[in-house]
C-alpha atoms as a PDB file:
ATOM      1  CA  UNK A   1    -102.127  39.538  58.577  1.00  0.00           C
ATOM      2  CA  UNK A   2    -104.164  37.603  55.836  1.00  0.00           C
ATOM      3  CA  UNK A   3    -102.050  37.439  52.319  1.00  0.00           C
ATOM      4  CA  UNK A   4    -105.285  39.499  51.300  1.00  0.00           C
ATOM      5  CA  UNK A   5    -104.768  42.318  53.275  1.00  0.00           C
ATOM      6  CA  UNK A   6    -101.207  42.118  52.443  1.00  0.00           C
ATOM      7  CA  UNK A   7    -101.899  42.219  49.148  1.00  0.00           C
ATOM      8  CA  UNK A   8    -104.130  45.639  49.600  1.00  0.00           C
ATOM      9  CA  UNK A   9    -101.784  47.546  51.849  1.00  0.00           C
ATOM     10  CA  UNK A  10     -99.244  47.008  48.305  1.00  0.00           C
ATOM     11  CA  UNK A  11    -101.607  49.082  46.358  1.00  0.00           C
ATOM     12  CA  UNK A  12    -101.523  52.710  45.949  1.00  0.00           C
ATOM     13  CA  UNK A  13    -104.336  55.057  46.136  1.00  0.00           C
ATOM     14  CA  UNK A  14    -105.643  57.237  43.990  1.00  0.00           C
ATOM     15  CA  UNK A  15    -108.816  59.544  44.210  1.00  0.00           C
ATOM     16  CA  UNK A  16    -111.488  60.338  41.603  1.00  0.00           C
ATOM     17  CA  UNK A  17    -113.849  62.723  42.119  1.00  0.00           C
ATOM     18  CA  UNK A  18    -117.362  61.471  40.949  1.00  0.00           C
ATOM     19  CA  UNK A  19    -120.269  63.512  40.387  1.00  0.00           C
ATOM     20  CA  UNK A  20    -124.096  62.211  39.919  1.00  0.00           C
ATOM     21  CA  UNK A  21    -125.983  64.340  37.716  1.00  0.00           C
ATOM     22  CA  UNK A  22    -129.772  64.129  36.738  1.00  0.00           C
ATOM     23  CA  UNK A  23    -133.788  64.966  37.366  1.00  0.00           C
ATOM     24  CA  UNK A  24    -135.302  64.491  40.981  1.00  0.00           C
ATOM     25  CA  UNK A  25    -136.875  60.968  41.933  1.00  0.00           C
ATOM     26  CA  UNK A  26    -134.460  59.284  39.505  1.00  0.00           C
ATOM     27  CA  UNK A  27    -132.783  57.240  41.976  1.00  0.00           C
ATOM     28  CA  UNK A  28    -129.446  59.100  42.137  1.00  0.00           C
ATOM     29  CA  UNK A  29    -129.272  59.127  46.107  1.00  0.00           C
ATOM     30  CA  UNK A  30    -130.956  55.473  46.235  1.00  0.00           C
ATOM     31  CA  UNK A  31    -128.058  54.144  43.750  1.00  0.00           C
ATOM     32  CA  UNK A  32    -125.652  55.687  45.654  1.00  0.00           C
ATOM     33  CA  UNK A  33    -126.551  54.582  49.194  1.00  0.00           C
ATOM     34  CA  UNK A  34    -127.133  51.015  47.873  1.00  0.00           C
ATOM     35  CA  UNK A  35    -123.171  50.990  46.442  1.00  0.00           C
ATOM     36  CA  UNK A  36    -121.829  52.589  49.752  1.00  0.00           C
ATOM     37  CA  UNK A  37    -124.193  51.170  52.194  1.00  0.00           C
ATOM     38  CA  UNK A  38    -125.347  48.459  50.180  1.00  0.00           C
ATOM     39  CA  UNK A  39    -129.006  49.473  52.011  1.00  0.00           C
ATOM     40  CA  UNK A  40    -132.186  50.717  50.333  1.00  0.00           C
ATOM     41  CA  UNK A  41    -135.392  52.529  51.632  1.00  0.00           C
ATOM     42  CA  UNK A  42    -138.458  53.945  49.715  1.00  0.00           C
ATOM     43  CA  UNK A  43    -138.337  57.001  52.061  1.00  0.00           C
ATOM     44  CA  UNK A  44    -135.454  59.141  51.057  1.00  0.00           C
ATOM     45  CA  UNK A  45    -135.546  62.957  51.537  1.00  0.00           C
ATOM     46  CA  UNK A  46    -135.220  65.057  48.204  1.00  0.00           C
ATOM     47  CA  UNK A  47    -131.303  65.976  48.124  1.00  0.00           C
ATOM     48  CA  UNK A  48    -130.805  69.234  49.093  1.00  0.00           C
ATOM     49  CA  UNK A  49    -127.996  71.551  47.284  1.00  0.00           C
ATOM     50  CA  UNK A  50    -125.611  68.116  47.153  1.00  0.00           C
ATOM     51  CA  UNK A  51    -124.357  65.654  49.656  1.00  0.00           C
ATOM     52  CA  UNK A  52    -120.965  64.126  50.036  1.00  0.00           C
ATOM     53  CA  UNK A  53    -119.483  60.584  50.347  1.00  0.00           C
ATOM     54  CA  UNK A  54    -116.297  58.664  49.881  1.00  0.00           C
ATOM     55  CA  UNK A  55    -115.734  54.869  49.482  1.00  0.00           C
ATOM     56  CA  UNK A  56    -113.219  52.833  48.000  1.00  0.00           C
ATOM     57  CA  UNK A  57    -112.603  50.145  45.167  1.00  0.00           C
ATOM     58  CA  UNK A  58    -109.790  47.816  44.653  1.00  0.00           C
ATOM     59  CA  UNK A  59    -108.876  47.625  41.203  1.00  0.00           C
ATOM     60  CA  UNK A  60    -106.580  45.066  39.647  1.00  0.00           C
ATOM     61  CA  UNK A  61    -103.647  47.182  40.624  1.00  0.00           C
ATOM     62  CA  UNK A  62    -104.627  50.315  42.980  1.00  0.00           C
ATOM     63  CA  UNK A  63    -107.129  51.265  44.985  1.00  0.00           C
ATOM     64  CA  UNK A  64    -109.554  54.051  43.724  1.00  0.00           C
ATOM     65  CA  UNK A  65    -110.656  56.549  46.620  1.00  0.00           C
ATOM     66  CA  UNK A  66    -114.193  57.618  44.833  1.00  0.00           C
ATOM     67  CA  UNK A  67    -115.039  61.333  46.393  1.00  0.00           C
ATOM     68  CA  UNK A  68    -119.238  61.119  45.287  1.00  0.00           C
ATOM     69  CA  UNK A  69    -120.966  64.248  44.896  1.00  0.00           C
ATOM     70  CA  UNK A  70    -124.883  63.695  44.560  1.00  0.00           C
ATOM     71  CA  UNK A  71    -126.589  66.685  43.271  1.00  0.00           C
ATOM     72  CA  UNK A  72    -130.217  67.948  43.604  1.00  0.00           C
ATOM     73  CA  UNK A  73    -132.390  67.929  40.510  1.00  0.00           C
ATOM     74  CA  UNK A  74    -134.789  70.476  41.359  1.00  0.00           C
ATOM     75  CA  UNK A  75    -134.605  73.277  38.742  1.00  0.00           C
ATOM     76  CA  UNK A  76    -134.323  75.654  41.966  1.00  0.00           C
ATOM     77  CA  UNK A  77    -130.712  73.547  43.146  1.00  0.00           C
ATOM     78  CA  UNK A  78    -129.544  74.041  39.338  1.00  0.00           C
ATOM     79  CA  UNK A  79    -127.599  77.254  39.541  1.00  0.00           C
ATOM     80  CA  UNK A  80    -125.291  75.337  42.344  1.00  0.00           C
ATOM     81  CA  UNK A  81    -124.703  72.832  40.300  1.00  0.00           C
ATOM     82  CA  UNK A  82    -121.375  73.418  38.255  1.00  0.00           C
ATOM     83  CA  UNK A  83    -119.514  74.169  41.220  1.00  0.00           C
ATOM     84  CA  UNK A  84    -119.987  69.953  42.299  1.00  0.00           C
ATOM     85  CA  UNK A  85    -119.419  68.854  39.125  1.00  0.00           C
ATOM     86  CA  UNK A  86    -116.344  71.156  38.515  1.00  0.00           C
ATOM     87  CA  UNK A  87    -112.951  68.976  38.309  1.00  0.00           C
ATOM     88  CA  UNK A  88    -114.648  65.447  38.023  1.00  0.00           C
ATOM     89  CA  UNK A  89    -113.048  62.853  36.509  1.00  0.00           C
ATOM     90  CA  UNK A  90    -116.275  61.286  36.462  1.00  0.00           C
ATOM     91  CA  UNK A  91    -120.200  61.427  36.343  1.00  0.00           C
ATOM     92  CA  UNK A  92    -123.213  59.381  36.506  1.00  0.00           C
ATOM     93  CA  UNK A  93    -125.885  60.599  34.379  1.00  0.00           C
ATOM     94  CA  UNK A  94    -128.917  59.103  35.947  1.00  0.00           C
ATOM     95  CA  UNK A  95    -132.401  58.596  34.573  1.00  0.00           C
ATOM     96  CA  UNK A  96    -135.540  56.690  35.368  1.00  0.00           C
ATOM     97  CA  UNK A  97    -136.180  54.029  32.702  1.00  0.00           C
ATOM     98  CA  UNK A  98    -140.391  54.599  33.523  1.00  0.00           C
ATOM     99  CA  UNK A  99    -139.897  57.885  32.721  1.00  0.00           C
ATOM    100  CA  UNK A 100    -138.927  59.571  29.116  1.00  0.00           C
ATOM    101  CA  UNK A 101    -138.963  63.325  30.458  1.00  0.00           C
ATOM    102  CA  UNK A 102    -135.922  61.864  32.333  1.00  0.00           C
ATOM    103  CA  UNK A 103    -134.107  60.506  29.682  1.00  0.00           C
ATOM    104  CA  UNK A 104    -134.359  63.738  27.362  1.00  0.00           C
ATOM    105  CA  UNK A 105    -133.007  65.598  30.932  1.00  0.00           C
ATOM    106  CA  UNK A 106    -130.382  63.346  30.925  1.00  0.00           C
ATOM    107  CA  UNK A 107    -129.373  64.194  27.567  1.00  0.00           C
ATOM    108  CA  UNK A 108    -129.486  67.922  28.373  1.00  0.00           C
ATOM    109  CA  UNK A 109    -127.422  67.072  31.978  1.00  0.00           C
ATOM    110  CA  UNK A 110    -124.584  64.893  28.946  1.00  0.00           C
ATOM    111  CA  UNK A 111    -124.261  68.218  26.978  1.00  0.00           C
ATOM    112  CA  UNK A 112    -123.847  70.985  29.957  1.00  0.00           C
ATOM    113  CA  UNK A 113    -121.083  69.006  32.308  1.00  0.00           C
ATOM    114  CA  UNK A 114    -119.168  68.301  28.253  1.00  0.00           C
ATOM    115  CA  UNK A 115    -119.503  72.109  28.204  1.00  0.00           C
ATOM    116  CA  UNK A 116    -118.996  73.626  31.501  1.00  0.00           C
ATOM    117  CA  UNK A 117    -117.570  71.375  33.068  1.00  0.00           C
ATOM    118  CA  UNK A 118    -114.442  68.559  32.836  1.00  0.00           C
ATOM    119  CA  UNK A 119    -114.212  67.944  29.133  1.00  0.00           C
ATOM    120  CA  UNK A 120    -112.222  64.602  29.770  1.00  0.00           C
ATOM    121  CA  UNK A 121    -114.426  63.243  32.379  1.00  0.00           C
ATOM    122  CA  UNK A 122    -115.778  59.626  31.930  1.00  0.00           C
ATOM    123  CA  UNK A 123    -118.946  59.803  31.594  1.00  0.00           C
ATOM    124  CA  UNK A 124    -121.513  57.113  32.371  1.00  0.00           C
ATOM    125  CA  UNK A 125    -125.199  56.827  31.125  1.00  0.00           C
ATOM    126  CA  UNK A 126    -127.641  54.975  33.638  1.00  0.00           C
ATOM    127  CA  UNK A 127    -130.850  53.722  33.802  1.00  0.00           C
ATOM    128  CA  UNK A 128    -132.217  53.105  37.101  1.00  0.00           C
ATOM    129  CA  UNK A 129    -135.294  51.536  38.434  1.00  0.00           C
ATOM    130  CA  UNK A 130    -135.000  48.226  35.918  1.00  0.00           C
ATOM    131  CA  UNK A 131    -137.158  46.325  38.570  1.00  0.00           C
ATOM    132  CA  UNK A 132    -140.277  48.111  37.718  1.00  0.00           C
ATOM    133  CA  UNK A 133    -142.855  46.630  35.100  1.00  0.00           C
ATOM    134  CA  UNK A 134    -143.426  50.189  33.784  1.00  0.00           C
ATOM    135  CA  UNK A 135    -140.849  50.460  30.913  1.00  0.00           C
ATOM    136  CA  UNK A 136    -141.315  53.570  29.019  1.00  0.00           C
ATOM    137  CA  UNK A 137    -137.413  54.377  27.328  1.00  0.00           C
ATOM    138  CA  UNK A 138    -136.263  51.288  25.782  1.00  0.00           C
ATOM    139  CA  UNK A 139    -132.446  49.695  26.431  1.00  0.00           C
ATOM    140  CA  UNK A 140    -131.897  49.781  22.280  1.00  0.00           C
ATOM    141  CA  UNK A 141    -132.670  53.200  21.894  1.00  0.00           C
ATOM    142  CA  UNK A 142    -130.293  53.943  25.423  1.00  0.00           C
ATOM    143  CA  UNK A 143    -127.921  52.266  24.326  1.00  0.00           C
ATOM    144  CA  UNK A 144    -127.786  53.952  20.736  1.00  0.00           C
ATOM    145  CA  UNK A 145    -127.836  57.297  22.154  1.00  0.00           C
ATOM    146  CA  UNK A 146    -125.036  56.372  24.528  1.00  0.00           C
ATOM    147  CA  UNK A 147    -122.557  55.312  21.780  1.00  0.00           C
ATOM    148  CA  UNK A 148    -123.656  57.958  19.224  1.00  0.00           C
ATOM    149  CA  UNK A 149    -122.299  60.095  21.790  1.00  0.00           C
ATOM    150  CA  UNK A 150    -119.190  58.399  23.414  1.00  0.00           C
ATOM    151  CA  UNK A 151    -120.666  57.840  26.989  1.00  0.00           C
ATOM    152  CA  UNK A 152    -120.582  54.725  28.808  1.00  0.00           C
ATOM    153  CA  UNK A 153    -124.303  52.922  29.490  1.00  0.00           C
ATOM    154  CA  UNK A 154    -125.254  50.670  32.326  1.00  0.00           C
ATOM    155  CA  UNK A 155    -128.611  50.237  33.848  1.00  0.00           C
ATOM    156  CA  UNK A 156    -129.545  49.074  37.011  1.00  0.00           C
ATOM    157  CA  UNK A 157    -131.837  48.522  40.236  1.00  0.00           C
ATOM    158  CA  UNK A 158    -130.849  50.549  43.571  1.00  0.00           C
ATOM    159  CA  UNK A 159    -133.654  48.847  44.636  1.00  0.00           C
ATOM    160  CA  UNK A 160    -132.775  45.103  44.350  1.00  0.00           C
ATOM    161  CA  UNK A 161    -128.968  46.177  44.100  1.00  0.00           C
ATOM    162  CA  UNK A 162    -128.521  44.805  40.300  1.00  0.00           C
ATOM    163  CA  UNK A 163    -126.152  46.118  38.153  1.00  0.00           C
ATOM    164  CA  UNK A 164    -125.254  48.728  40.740  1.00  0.00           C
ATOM    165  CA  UNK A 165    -121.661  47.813  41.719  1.00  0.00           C
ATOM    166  CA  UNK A 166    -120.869  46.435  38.044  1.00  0.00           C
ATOM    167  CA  UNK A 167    -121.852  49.995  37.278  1.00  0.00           C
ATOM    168  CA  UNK A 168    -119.553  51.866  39.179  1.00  0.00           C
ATOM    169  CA  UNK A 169    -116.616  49.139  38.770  1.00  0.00           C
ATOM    170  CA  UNK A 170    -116.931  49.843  34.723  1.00  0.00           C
ATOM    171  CA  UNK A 171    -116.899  53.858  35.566  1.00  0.00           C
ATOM    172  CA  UNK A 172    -114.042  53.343  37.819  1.00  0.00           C
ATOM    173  CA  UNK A 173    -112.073  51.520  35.578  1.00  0.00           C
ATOM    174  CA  UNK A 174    -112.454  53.849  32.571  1.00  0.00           C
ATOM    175  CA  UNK A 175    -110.302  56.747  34.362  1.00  0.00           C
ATOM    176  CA  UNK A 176    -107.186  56.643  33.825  1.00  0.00           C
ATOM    177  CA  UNK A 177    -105.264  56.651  36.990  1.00  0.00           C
ATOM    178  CA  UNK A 178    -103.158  60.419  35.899  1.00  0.00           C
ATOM    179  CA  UNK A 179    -106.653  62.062  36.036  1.00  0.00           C
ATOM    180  CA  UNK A 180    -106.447  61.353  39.862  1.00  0.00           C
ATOM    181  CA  UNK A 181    -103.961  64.051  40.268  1.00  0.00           C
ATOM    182  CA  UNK A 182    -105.680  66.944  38.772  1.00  0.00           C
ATOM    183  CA  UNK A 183    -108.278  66.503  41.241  1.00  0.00           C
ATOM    184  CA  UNK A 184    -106.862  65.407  44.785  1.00  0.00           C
ATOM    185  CA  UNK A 185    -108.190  68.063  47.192  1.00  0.00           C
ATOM    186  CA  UNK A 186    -109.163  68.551  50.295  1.00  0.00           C
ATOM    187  CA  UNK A 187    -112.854  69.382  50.507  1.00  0.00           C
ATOM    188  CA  UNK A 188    -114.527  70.777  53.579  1.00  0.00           C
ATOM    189  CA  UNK A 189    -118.048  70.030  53.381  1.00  0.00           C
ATOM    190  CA  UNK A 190    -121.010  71.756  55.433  1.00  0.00           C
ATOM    191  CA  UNK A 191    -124.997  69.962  54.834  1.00  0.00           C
ATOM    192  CA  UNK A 192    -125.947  74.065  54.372  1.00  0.00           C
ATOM    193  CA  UNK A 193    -125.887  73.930  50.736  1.00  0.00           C
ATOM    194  CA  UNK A 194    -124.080  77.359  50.356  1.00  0.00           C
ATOM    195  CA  UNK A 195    -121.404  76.238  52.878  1.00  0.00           C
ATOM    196  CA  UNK A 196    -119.163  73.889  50.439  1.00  0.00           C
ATOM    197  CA  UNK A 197    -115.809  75.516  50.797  1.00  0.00           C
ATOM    198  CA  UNK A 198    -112.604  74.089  49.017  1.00  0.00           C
ATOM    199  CA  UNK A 199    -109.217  75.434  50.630  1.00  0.00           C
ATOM    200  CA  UNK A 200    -107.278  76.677  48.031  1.00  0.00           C
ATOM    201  CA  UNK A 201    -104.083  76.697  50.049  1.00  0.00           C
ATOM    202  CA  UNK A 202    -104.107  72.588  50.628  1.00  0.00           C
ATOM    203  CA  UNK A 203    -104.610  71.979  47.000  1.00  0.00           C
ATOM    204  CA  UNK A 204    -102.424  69.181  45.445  1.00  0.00           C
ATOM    205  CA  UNK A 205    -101.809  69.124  41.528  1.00  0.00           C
ATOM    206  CA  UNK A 206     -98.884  66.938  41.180  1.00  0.00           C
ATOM    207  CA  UNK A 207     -99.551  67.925  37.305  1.00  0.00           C
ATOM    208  CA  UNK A 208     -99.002  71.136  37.591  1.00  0.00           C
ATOM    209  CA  UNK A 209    -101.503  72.138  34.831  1.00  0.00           C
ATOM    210  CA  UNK A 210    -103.279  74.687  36.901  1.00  0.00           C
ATOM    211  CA  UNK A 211    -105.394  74.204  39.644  1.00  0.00           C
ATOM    212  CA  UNK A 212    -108.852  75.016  38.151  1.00  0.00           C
END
């Protein structure tokens, strides 16, 4: 066994639950699948309800378990929508950087999950598509917005793959590891988007705060 892998199997695990948030055609499955998969294609199917992942990062001193919920952004998937975004510890607020009716979304998406959903999730601001010529919302003014309101900012390229793992490493490393135990379930997942069914009975909250 290599002194790396040694060095790993010391590490505890935690898990985060990580939810990606924004309007359709922003890149939110693309960014995703190039992290995981580290793959891209221009022909992605329009998520449907939400789809589920898992993939893990080593961190200086544990291993984060990320449990990656990518939502729809049609208006019609919106009324599903709080119950995947419901106990993150974390989001990804994606827009499209070409597109300013995505940006104002996003900053509609920033104000419902701080409202209905986890108040002390991180939260991360990110502009995707940065390899296009096409720049319509400026870095400056994303960047302004982000700190005026106490969000983390990245921006990035599913496409070419830039900025995308720096991205979720900076996320990652903003929750603390406690939050992990508020949220460590065990999810049964169905691709019918009404079929998302949490048992209740295998719950673990080590904090003992409540389970919802």
């Amino acid at each position: 066994m290599s002194q790396e892998s040694e060095k790993k199997e010391e590490k505890e695990t935690f898990q985060f639950k990580i939810v990606f948030l924004g309007e359709s055609a922003v890149g939110k499955s693309s960014v995703v699948i190039r992290f995981v998969r580290n793959s891209f294609s221009e022909k992605i199917e329009s998520t449907i309800g939400a789809t589920y992942t898992n993939t893990e990062v080593s961190l200086d001193d544990y291993i984060a378990k990320l449990q990656i919920w990518d939502t729809a952004g049609q208006e019609r998937y919106h009324s599903l929508t709080p119950m995947y975004y419901r106990n993150s510890v974390g989001a990804f607020i994606v827009y499209d950087v070409t597109s300013a009716d995505s940006f104002v979304r996003a900053q509609d998406w920033v104000h419902e999950l701080r409202s209905q959903g986890a108040k002390n999730a991180k939260i991360m601001l990110l502009g995707n598509k940065i390899d296009l010529q096409e720049r319509v919302v400026k870095e400056e003014v994303a960047m302004k917005y982000a700190e005026e309101s106490n969000l983390l900012y990245a921006e990035c390229s599913a496409k070419s793959g830039l900025g995308v793992n720096a991205a979720f490493l900076k996320l990652a490393k903003s929750i603390p590891k406690e939050m992990a135990e508020v949220i460590i379930n065990d999810v049964e997942y169905s691709e019918s988007e009404d079929e998302i069914r949490i048992d209740k009975k295998k719950r673990k909250n080590k904090s003992n705060k409540g389970c919802c």
